[in-house]
Protein backbone atom coordinates (compact mmCIF):
# COMPACT_ATOMS: atom_id res chain seq x y z
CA UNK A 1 109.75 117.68 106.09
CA UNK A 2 107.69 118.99 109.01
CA UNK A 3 104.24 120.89 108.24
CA UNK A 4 101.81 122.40 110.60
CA UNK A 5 99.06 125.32 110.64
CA UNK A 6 100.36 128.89 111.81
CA UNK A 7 98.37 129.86 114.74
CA UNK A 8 97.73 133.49 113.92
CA UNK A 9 95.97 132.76 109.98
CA UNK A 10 95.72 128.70 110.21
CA UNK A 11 98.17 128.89 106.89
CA UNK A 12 99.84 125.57 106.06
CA UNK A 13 103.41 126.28 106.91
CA UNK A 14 106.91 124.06 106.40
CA UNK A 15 109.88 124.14 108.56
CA UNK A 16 113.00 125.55 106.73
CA UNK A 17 116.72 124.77 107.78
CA UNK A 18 116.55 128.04 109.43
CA UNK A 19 113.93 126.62 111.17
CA UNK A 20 111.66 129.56 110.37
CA UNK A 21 108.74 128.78 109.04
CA UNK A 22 107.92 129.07 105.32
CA UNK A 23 104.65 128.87 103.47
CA UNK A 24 106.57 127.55 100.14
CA UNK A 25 107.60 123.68 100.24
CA UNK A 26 110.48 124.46 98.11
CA UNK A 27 111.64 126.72 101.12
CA UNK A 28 111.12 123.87 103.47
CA UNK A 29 113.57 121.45 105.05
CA UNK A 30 114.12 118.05 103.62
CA UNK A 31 114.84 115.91 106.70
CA UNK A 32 116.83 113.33 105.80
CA UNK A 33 118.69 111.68 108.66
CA UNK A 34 116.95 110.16 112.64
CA UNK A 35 119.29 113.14 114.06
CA UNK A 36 118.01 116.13 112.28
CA UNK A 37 114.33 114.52 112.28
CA UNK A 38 114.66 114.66 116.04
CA UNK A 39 116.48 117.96 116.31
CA UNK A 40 113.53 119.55 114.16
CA UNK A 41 110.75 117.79 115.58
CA UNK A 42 111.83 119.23 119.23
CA UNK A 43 112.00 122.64 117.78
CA UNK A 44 108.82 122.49 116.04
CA UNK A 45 107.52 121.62 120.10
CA UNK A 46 109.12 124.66 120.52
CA UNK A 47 106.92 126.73 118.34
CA UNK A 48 103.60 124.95 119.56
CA UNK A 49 104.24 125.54 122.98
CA UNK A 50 105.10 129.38 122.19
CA UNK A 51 102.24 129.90 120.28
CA UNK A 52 103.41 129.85 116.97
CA UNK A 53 102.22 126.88 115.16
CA UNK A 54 100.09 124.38 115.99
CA UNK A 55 100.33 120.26 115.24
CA UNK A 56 103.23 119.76 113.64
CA UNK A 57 103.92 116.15 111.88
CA UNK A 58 106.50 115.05 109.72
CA UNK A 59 105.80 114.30 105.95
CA UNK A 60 107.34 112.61 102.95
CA UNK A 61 108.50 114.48 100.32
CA UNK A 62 109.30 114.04 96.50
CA UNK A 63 111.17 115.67 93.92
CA UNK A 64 109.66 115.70 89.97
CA UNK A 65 110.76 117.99 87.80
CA UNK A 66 112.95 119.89 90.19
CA UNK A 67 110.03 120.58 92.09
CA UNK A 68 109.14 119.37 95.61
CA UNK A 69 105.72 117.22 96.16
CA UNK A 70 103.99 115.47 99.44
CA UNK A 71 103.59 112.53 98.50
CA UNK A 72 100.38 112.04 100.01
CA UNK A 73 96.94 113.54 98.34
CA UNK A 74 96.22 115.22 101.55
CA UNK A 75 99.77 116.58 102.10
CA UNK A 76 99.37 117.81 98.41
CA UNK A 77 95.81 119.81 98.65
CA UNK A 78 97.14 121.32 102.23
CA UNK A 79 100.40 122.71 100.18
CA UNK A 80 98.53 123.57 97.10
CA UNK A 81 94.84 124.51 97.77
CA UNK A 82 91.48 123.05 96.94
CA UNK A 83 91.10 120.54 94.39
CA UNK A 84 88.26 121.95 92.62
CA UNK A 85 88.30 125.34 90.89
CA UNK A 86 86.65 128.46 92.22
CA UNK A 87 83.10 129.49 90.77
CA UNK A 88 83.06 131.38 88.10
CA UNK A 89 81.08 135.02 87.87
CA UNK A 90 77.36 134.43 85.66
């Protein structure tokens, strides 16, 4: 899957098949062959250079559950949010 920050809010977005981009990673595109990888990967050069989205990189993905995953901690809190919860009111 590719991921990269939209330009206009700096929201963590993943390329669909489409190849829109999607803030859900259940919307985005599992890449699973060297030809798609490389057809994606050029269009996601595409949006950088048009303003759209900016560093791109290719991720690994799981399924659990049904559900998609990064499976890297860093992928996960960039897809999902902060690790810690938000302060509470006093």
């Amino acid at each position: 899957m590719i991921v990269a920050s939209r330009l206009t809010d700096g929201r963590v977005v993943f390329l669909a098949e489409d190849t829109l981009w999607v803030e859900s990673i259940e919307d985005g595109l599992v890449i699973e062959s060297d030809a798609l990888r490389a057809q994606m990967l050029e269009h996601a050069e595409r949006a950088v250079d048009s303003g759209a989205v900016v560093d791109p990189y290719l991720i690994d993905v799981v399924t659990r559950d049904g559900h998609r995953y990064p499976s890297q901690l860093r992928e996960s809190i960039r897809a999902f949010g902060p690790t810690v919860s938000k302060p509470t009111a006093r």
